[in-house]
C-alpha atoms as a PDB file:
ATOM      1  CA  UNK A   1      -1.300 -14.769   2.972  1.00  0.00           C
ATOM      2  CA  UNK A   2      -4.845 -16.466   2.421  1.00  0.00           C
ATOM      3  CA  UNK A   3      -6.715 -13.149   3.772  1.00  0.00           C
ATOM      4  CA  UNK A   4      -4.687 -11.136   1.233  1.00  0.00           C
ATOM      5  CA  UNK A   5      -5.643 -13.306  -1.608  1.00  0.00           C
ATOM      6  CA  UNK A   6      -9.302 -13.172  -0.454  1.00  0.00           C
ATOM      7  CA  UNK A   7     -10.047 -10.566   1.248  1.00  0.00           C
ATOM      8  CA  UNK A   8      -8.340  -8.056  -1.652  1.00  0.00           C
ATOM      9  CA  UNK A   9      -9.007 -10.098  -4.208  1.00  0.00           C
ATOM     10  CA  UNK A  10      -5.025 -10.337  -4.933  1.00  0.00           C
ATOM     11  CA  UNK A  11      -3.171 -13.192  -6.865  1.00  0.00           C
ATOM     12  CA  UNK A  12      -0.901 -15.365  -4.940  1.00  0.00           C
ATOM     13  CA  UNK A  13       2.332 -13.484  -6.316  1.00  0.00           C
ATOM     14  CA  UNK A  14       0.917  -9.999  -6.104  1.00  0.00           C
ATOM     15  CA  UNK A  15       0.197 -11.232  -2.208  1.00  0.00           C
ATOM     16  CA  UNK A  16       3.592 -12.700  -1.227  1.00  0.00           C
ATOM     17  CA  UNK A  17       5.173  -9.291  -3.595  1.00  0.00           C
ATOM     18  CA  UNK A  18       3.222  -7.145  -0.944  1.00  0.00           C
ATOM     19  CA  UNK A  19       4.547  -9.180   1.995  1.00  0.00           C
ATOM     20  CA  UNK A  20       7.846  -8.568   0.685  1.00  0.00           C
ATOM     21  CA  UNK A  21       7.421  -4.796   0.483  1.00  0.00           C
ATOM     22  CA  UNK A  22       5.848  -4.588   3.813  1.00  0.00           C
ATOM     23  CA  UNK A  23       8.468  -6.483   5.357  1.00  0.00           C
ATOM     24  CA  UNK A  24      11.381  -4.260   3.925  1.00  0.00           C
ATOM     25  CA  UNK A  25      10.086  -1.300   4.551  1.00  0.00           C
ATOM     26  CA  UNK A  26       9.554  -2.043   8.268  1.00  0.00           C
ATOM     27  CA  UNK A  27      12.801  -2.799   8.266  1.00  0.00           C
ATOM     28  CA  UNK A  28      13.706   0.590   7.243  1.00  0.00           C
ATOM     29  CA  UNK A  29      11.300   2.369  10.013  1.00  0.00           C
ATOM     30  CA  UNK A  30      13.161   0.476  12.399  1.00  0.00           C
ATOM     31  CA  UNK A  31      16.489   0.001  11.542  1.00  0.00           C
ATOM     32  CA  UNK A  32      18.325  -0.642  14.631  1.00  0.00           C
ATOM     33  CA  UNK A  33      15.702  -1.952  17.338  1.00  0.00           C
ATOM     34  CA  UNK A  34      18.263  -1.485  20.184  1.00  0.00           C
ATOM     35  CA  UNK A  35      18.250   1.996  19.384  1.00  0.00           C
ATOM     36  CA  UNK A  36      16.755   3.931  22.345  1.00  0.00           C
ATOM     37  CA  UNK A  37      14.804   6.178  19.990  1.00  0.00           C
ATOM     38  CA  UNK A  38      11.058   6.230  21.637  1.00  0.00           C
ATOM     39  CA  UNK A  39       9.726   6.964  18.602  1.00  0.00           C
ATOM     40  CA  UNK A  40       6.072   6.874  17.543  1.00  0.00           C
ATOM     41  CA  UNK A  41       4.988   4.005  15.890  1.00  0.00           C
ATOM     42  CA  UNK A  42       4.988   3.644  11.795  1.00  0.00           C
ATOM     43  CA  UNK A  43       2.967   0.801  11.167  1.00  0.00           C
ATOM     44  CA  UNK A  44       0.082   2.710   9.467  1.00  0.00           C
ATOM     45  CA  UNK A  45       2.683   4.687   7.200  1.00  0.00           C
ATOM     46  CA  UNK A  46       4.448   1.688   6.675  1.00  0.00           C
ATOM     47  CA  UNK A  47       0.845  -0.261   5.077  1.00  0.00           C
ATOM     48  CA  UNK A  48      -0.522   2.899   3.562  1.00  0.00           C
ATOM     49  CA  UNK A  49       2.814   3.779   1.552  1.00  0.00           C
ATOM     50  CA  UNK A  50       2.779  -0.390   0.260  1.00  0.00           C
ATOM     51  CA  UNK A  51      -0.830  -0.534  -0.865  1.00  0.00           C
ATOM     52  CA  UNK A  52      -0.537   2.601  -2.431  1.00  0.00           C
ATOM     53  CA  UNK A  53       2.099   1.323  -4.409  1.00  0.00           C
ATOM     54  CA  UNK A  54      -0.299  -1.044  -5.717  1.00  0.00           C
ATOM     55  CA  UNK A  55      -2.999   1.279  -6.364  1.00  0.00           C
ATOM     56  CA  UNK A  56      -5.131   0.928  -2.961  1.00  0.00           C
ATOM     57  CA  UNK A  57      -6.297   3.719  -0.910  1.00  0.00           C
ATOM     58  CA  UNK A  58      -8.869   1.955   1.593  1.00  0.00           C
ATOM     59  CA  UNK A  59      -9.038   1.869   5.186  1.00  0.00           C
ATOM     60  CA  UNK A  60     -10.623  -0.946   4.992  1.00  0.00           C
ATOM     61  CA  UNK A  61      -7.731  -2.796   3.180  1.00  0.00           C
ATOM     62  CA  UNK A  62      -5.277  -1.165   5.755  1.00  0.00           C
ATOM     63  CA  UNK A  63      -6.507  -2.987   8.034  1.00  0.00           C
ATOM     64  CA  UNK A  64      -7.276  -6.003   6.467  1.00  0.00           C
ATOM     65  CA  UNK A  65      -3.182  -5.764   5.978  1.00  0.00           C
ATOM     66  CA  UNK A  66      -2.117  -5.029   9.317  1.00  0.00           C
ATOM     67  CA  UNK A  67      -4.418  -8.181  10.572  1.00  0.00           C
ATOM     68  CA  UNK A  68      -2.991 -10.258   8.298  1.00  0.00           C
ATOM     69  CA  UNK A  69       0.720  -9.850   9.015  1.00  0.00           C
ATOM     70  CA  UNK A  70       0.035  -9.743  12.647  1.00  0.00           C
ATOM     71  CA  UNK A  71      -1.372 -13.723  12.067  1.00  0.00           C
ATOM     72  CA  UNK A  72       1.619 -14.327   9.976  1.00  0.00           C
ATOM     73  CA  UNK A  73       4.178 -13.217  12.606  1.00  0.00           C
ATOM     74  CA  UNK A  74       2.005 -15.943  14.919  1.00  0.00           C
ATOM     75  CA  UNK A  75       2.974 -18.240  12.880  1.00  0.00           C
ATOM     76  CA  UNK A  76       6.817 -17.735  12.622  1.00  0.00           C
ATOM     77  CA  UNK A  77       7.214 -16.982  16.707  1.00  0.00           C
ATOM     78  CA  UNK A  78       8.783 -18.545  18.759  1.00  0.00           C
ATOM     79  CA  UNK A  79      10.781 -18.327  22.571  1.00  0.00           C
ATOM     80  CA  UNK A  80      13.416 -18.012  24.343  1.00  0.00           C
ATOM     81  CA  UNK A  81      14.866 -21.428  26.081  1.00  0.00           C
ATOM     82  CA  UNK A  82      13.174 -21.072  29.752  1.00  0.00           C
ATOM     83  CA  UNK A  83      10.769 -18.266  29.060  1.00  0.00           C
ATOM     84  CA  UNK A  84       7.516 -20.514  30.098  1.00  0.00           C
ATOM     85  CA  UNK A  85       9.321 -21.613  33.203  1.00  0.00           C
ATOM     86  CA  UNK A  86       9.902 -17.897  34.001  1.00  0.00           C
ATOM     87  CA  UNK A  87       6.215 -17.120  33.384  1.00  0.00           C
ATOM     88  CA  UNK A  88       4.972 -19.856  35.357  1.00  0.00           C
ATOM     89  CA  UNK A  89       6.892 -19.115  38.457  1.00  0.00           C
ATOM     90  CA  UNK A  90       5.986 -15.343  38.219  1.00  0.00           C
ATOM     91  CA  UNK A  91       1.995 -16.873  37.845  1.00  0.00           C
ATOM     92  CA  UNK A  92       2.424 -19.226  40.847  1.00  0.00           C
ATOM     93  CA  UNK A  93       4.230 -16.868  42.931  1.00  0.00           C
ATOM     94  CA  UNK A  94       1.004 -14.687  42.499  1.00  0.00           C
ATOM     95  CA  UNK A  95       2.443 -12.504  40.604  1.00  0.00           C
ATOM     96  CA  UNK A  96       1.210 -10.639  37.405  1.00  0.00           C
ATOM     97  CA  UNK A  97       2.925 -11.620  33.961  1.00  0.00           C
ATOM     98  CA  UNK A  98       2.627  -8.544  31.796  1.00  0.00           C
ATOM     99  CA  UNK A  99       4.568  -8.696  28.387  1.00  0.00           C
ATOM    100  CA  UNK A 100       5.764  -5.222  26.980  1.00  0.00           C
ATOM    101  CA  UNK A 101       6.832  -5.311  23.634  1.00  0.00           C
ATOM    102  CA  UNK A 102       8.317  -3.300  20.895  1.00  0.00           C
ATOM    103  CA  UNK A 103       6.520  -4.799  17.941  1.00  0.00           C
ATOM    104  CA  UNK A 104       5.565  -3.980  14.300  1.00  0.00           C
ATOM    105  CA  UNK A 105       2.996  -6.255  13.372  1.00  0.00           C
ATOM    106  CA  UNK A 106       1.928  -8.002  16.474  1.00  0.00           C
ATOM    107  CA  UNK A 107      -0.587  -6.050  18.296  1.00  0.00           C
ATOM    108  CA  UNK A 108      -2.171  -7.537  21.367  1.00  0.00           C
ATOM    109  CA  UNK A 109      -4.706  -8.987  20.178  1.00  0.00           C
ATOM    110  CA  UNK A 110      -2.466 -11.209  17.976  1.00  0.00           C
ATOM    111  CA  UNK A 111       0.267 -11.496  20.994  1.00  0.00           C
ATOM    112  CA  UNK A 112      -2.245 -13.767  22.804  1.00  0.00           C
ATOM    113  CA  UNK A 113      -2.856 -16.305  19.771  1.00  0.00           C
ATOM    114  CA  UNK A 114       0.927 -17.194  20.966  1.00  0.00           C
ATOM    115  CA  UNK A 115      -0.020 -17.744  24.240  1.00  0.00           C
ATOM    116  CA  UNK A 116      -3.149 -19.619  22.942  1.00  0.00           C
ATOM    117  CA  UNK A 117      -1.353 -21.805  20.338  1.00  0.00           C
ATOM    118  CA  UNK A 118       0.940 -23.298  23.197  1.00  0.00           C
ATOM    119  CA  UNK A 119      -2.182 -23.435  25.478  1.00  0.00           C
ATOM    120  CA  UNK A 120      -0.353 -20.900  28.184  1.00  0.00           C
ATOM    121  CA  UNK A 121      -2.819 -18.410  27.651  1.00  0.00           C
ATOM    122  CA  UNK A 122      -3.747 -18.613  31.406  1.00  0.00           C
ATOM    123  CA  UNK A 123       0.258 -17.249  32.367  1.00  0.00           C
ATOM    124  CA  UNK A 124      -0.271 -14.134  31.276  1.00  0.00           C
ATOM    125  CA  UNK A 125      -2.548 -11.141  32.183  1.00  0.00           C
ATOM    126  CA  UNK A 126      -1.820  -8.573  29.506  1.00  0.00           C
ATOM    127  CA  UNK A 127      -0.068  -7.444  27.020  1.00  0.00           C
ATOM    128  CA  UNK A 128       1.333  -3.995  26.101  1.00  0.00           C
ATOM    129  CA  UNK A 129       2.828  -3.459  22.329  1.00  0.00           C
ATOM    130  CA  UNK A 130       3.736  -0.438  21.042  1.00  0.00           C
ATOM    131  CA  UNK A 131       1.528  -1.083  17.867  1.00  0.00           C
ATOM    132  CA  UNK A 132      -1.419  -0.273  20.547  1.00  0.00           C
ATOM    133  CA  UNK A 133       0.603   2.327  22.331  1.00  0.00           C
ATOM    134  CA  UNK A 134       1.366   4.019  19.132  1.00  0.00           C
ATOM    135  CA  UNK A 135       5.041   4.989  21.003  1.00  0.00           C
ATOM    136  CA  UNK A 136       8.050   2.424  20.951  1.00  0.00           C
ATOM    137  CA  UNK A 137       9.885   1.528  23.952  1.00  0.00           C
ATOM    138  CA  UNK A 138      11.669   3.460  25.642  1.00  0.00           C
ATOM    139  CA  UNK A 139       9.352   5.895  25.614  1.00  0.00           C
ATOM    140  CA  UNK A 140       7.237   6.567  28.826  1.00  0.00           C
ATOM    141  CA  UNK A 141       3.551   5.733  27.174  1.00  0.00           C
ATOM    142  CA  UNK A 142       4.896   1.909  26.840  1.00  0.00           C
ATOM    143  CA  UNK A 143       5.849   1.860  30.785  1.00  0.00           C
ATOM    144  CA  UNK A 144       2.544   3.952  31.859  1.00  0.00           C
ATOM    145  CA  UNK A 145       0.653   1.187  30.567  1.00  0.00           C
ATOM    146  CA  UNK A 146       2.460  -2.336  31.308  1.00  0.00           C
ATOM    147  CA  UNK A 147       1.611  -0.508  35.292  1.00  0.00           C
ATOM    148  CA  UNK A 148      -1.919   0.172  34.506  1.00  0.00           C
ATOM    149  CA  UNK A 149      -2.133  -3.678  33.583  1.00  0.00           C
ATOM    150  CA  UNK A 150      -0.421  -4.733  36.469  1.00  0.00           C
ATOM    151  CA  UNK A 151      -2.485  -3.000  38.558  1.00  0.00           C
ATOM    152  CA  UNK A 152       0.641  -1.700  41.463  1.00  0.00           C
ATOM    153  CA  UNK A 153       3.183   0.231  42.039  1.00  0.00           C
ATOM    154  CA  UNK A 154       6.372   0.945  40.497  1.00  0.00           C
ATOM    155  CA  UNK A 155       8.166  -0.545  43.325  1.00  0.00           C
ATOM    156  CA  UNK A 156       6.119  -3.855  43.259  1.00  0.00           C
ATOM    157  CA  UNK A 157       6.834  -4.708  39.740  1.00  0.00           C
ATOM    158  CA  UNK A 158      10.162  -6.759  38.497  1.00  0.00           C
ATOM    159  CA  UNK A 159      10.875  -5.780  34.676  1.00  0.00           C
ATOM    160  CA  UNK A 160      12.767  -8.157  33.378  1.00  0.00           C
ATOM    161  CA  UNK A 161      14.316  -7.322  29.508  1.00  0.00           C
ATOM    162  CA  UNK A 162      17.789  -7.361  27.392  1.00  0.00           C
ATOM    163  CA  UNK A 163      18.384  -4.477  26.432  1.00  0.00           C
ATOM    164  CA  UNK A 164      19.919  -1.383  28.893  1.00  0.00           C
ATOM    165  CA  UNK A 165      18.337   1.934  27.225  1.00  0.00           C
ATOM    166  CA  UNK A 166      15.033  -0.011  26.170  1.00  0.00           C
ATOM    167  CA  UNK A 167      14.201  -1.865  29.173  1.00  0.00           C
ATOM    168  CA  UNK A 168      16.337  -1.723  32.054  1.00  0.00           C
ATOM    169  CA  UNK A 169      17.032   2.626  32.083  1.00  0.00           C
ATOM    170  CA  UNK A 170      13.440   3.529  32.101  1.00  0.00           C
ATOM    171  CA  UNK A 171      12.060   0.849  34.377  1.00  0.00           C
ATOM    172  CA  UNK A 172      14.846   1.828  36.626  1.00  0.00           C
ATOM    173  CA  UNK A 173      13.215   5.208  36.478  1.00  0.00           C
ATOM    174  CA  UNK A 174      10.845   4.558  36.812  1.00  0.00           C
ATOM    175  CA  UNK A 175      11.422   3.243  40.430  1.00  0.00           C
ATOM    176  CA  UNK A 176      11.316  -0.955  38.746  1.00  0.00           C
ATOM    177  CA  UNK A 177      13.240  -3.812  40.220  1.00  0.00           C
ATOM    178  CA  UNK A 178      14.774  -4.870  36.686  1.00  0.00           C
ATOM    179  CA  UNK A 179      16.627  -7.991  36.025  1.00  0.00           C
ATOM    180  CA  UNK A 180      19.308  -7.729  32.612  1.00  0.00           C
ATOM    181  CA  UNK A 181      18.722 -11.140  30.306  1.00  0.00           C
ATOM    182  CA  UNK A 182      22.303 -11.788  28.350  1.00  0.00           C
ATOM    183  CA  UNK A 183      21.241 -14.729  26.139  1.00  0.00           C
ATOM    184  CA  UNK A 184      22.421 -13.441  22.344  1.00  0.00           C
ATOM    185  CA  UNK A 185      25.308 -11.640  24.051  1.00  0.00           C
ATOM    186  CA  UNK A 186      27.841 -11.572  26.824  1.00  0.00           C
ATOM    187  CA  UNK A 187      26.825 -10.056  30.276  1.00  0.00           C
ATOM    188  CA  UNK A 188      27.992  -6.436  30.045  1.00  0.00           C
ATOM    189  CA  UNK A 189      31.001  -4.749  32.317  1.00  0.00           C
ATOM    190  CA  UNK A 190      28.126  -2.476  34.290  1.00  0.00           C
ATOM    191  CA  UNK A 191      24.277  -2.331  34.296  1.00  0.00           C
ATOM    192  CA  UNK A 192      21.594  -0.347  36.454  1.00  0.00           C
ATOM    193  CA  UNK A 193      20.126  -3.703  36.310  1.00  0.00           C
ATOM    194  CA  UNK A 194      19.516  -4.866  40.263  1.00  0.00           C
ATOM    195  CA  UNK A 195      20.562  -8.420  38.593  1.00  0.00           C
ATOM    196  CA  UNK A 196      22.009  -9.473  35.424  1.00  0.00           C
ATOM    197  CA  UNK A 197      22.025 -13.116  34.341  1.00  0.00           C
ATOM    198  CA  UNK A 198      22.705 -15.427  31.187  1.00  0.00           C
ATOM    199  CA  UNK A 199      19.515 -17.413  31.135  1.00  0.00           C
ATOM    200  CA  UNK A 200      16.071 -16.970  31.865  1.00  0.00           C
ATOM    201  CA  UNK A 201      16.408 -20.038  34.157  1.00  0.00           C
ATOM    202  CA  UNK A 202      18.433 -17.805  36.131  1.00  0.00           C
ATOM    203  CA  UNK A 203      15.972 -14.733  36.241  1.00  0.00           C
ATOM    204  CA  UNK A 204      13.213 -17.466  37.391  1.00  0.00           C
ATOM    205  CA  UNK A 205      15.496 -18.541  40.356  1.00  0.00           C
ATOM    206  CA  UNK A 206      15.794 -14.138  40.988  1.00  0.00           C
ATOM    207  CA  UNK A 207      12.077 -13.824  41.157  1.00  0.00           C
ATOM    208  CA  UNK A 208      11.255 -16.650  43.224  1.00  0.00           C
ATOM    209  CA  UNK A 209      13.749 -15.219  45.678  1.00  0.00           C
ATOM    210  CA  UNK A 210      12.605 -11.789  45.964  1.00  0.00           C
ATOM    211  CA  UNK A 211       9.185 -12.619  45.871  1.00  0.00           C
ATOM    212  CA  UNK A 212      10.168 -15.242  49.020  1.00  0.00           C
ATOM    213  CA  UNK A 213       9.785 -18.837  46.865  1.00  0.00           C
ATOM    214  CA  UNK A 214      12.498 -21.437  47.401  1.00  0.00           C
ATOM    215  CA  UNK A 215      14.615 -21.943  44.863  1.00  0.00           C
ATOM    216  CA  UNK A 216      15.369 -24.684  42.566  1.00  0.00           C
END
Protein backbone atom coordinates (compact mmCIF):
# COMPACT_ATOMS: atom_id res chain seq x y z
CA UNK A 1 0.00 0.00 0.00
CA UNK A 2 3.29 2.22 0.09
CA UNK A 3 2.47 3.69 -3.59
CA UNK A 4 -1.00 4.63 -2.29
CA UNK A 5 0.33 6.44 0.65
CA UNK A 6 2.88 8.21 -1.62
CA UNK A 7 1.97 8.45 -4.68
CA UNK A 8 -1.76 10.01 -3.56
CA UNK A 9 -0.63 11.48 -0.78
CA UNK A 10 -3.17 9.17 1.37
CA UNK A 11 -2.85 8.25 5.16
CA UNK A 12 -2.15 4.73 6.01
CA UNK A 13 -5.94 4.05 7.03
CA UNK A 14 -7.49 6.01 4.22
CA UNK A 15 -5.01 3.54 2.00
CA UNK A 16 -5.80 0.11 3.49
CA UNK A 17 -9.94 1.70 3.65
CA UNK A 18 -9.48 1.98 -0.25
CA UNK A 19 -7.99 -1.51 -0.54
CA UNK A 20 -10.89 -2.70 1.24
CA UNK A 21 -13.40 -1.04 -1.09
CA UNK A 22 -11.58 -2.09 -4.13
CA UNK A 23 -11.41 -5.51 -3.05
CA UNK A 24 -15.26 -5.82 -2.32
CA UNK A 25 -16.39 -4.39 -5.06
CA UNK A 26 -14.43 -6.71 -7.38
CA UNK A 27 -15.93 -9.16 -5.69
CA UNK A 28 -19.24 -8.00 -6.72
CA UNK A 29 -18.19 -7.60 -10.64
CA UNK A 30 -17.30 -11.05 -10.44
CA UNK A 31 -19.30 -12.91 -8.30
CA UNK A 32 -19.09 -16.39 -9.36
CA UNK A 33 -15.70 -16.82 -11.42
CA UNK A 34 -16.81 -20.27 -12.72
CA UNK A 35 -19.54 -18.61 -14.30
CA UNK A 36 -19.13 -18.90 -18.11
CA UNK A 37 -20.21 -15.30 -18.58
CA UNK A 38 -17.41 -13.81 -21.17
CA UNK A 39 -17.99 -10.67 -20.02
CA UNK A 40 -15.94 -7.52 -20.60
CA UNK A 41 -13.68 -6.64 -18.11
CA UNK A 42 -14.62 -4.07 -15.04
CA UNK A 43 -11.49 -3.21 -13.62
CA UNK A 44 -11.55 0.49 -14.70
CA UNK A 45 -15.27 0.86 -13.36
CA UNK A 46 -14.38 -0.97 -10.49
CA UNK A 47 -11.18 1.89 -9.54
CA UNK A 48 -13.04 4.85 -10.94
CA UNK A 49 -16.36 4.18 -8.83
CA UNK A 50 -13.71 3.70 -5.39
CA UNK A 51 -11.67 6.84 -5.88
CA UNK A 52 -14.57 8.69 -6.60
CA UNK A 53 -15.89 7.78 -3.45
CA UNK A 54 -13.06 9.50 -2.00
CA UNK A 55 -13.23 12.52 -3.99
CA UNK A 56 -10.63 11.62 -6.94
CA UNK A 57 -11.31 11.98 -10.51
CA UNK A 58 -7.69 11.51 -12.14
CA UNK A 59 -6.46 9.23 -14.65
CA UNK A 60 -3.50 9.52 -13.39
CA UNK A 61 -4.51 8.14 -9.91
CA UNK A 62 -6.48 5.31 -11.77
CA UNK A 63 -3.72 4.06 -12.70
CA UNK A 64 -1.53 4.63 -10.05
CA UNK A 65 -4.42 2.24 -8.32
CA UNK A 66 -4.64 -0.44 -10.68
CA UNK A 67 -0.55 -0.72 -10.49
CA UNK A 68 -0.62 -0.88 -7.10
CA UNK A 69 -3.04 -3.74 -6.45
CA UNK A 70 -1.62 -5.62 -9.30
CA UNK A 71 1.96 -5.58 -6.99
CA UNK A 72 -0.10 -6.44 -4.04
CA UNK A 73 -1.73 -9.55 -5.58
CA UNK A 74 2.27 -10.48 -6.33
CA UNK A 75 2.72 -10.54 -3.14
CA UNK A 76 -0.14 -12.82 -1.83
CA UNK A 77 0.27 -15.53 -4.97
CA UNK A 78 1.01 -18.46 -4.85
CA UNK A 79 0.72 -22.25 -6.88
CA UNK A 80 -0.64 -25.10 -7.31
CA UNK A 81 1.41 -28.34 -5.88
CA UNK A 82 3.30 -29.48 -9.28
CA UNK A 83 2.59 -26.48 -11.43
CA UNK A 84 6.56 -25.68 -12.00
CA UNK A 85 7.13 -29.31 -12.80
CA UNK A 86 4.32 -29.01 -15.41
CA UNK A 87 5.90 -25.85 -16.85
CA UNK A 88 9.23 -27.19 -17.01
CA UNK A 89 8.40 -30.29 -18.90
CA UNK A 90 6.18 -28.29 -21.38
CA UNK A 91 9.68 -25.83 -21.69
CA UNK A 92 11.99 -28.86 -22.17
CA UNK A 93 9.77 -30.69 -24.38
CA UNK A 94 10.10 -27.50 -26.64
CA UNK A 95 7.07 -26.52 -26.12
CA UNK A 96 5.56 -22.97 -25.50
CA UNK A 97 4.18 -22.20 -21.86
CA UNK A 98 1.51 -19.57 -22.35
CA UNK A 99 -0.60 -18.70 -19.16
CA UNK A 100 -4.26 -17.46 -19.86
CA UNK A 101 -5.86 -16.02 -17.08
CA UNK A 102 -9.04 -14.57 -15.85
CA UNK A 103 -7.70 -11.90 -13.56
CA UNK A 104 -8.76 -8.59 -11.89
CA UNK A 105 -5.78 -6.97 -10.82
CA UNK A 106 -2.94 -8.86 -12.31
CA UNK A 107 -2.22 -7.71 -15.72
CA UNK A 108 0.74 -9.13 -17.54
CA UNK A 109 3.03 -7.10 -16.78
CA UNK A 110 2.58 -7.90 -13.04
CA UNK A 111 1.95 -11.83 -13.93
CA UNK A 112 5.70 -12.05 -14.75
CA UNK A 113 7.02 -10.48 -11.31
CA UNK A 114 5.63 -14.12 -10.17
CA UNK A 115 7.58 -15.81 -12.47
CA UNK A 116 10.52 -13.44 -11.60
CA UNK A 117 10.20 -13.66 -7.77
CA UNK A 118 10.67 -17.59 -7.98
CA UNK A 119 13.40 -17.01 -10.66
CA UNK A 120 11.22 -19.20 -13.40
CA UNK A 121 10.82 -16.36 -15.48
CA UNK A 122 12.66 -18.26 -18.32
CA UNK A 123 9.44 -21.17 -18.31
CA UNK A 124 7.21 -19.08 -19.66
CA UNK A 125 6.75 -17.15 -22.98
CA UNK A 126 3.66 -15.05 -22.42
CA UNK A 127 1.01 -14.24 -20.73
CA UNK A 128 -2.62 -13.47 -21.67
CA UNK A 129 -5.05 -11.83 -18.82
CA UNK A 130 -8.18 -10.62 -19.43
CA UNK A 131 -7.26 -7.24 -17.67
CA UNK A 132 -5.20 -6.73 -21.13
CA UNK A 133 -7.82 -8.43 -23.20
CA UNK A 134 -10.46 -6.30 -21.73
CA UNK A 135 -12.92 -9.71 -22.24
CA UNK A 136 -12.98 -12.56 -19.50
CA UNK A 137 -12.61 -16.07 -20.34
CA UNK A 138 -14.62 -17.76 -22.03
CA UNK A 139 -14.93 -15.37 -24.37
CA UNK A 140 -13.14 -15.83 -27.81
CA UNK A 141 -10.70 -12.51 -27.54
CA UNK A 142 -8.89 -14.45 -24.46
CA UNK A 143 -8.30 -17.70 -26.81
CA UNK A 144 -7.41 -15.48 -30.09
CA UNK A 145 -4.61 -14.25 -28.21
CA UNK A 146 -2.99 -17.11 -25.88
CA UNK A 147 -2.61 -18.55 -30.09
CA UNK A 148 -1.11 -15.42 -31.29
CA UNK A 149 1.53 -15.92 -28.37
CA UNK A 150 2.06 -19.32 -29.08
CA UNK A 151 2.72 -18.73 -32.38
CA UNK A 152 0.67 -22.34 -34.01
CA UNK A 153 -2.15 -23.81 -34.64
CA UNK A 154 -5.12 -24.74 -32.80
CA UNK A 155 -4.34 -28.30 -33.18
CA UNK A 156 -0.69 -27.94 -31.87
CA UNK A 157 -1.56 -26.40 -28.64
CA UNK A 158 -2.54 -28.51 -25.26
CA UNK A 159 -4.82 -26.17 -22.94
CA UNK A 160 -4.68 -27.38 -19.87
CA UNK A 161 -7.39 -25.62 -17.11
CA UNK A 162 -10.17 -26.60 -14.30
CA UNK A 163 -12.90 -25.43 -15.18
CA UNK A 164 -15.37 -27.09 -18.21
CA UNK A 165 -17.25 -23.83 -19.68
CA UNK A 166 -14.08 -21.53 -19.00
CA UNK A 167 -11.34 -23.54 -20.26
CA UNK A 168 -11.94 -26.84 -21.54
CA UNK A 169 -15.50 -25.91 -23.97
CA UNK A 170 -13.89 -23.19 -25.89
CA UNK A 171 -10.42 -24.62 -26.35
CA UNK A 172 -12.22 -27.67 -27.46
CA UNK A 173 -13.67 -25.36 -30.04
CA UNK A 174 -11.61 -24.18 -30.77
CA UNK A 175 -9.97 -27.38 -32.26
CA UNK A 176 -7.37 -27.57 -28.56
CA UNK A 177 -6.09 -30.78 -27.10
CA UNK A 178 -7.33 -29.84 -23.42
CA UNK A 179 -6.45 -31.69 -20.35
CA UNK A 180 -9.32 -31.18 -17.13
CA UNK A 181 -7.18 -30.38 -13.66
CA UNK A 182 -9.54 -31.74 -10.56
CA UNK A 183 -7.40 -30.53 -7.62
CA UNK A 184 -10.19 -28.42 -5.33
CA UNK A 185 -12.80 -30.92 -6.53
CA UNK A 186 -13.62 -34.44 -7.54
CA UNK A 187 -13.06 -35.52 -11.25
CA UNK A 188 -16.47 -34.98 -12.87
CA UNK A 189 -18.91 -37.97 -14.34
CA UNK A 190 -18.16 -36.57 -18.19
CA UNK A 191 -15.84 -33.91 -19.74
CA UNK A 192 -14.95 -32.85 -23.46
CA UNK A 193 -11.65 -32.85 -21.86
CA UNK A 194 -9.27 -35.42 -24.12
CA UNK A 195 -7.86 -36.19 -20.39
CA UNK A 196 -8.94 -35.44 -17.00
CA UNK A 197 -6.65 -35.92 -14.01
CA UNK A 198 -6.34 -35.07 -10.14
CA UNK A 199 -2.92 -33.51 -10.09
CA UNK A 200 -0.86 -31.50 -12.17
CA UNK A 201 1.81 -34.24 -11.76
CA UNK A 202 -0.49 -36.18 -13.73
CA UNK A 203 -1.12 -33.58 -16.62
CA UNK A 204 2.92 -33.35 -16.78
CA UNK A 205 3.13 -37.20 -17.32
CA UNK A 206 -0.04 -36.38 -20.35
CA UNK A 207 2.12 -33.87 -22.06
CA UNK A 208 5.28 -35.59 -22.07
CA UNK A 209 3.40 -38.43 -23.71
CA UNK A 210 1.73 -36.72 -26.45
CA UNK A 211 4.46 -34.60 -27.16
CA UNK A 212 6.65 -38.19 -27.37
CA UNK A 213 8.85 -37.69 -23.82
CA UNK A 214 9.17 -40.73 -21.57
CA UNK A 215 7.46 -40.67 -18.70
CA UNK A 216 8.28 -40.57 -15.14
Amino acid sequence: MAILTHELSLSDDAAAALVDDLRLEAMKAVPNESLPTGDAQRTAEVIGASLARIGIDDEEARGIVRRAMGLLTVQESSFFPGALDLLRTTHESGLRNVIVSNTFWKDGASSALDFERMGISDLIDGFVTSLDVGFRKPHTAMFDAALELAGCDPTECVFIGNVEELDILPATERGMHTIRVCIEEPPPEGSRADAVVTSLAQAADIVREWSGGPSR
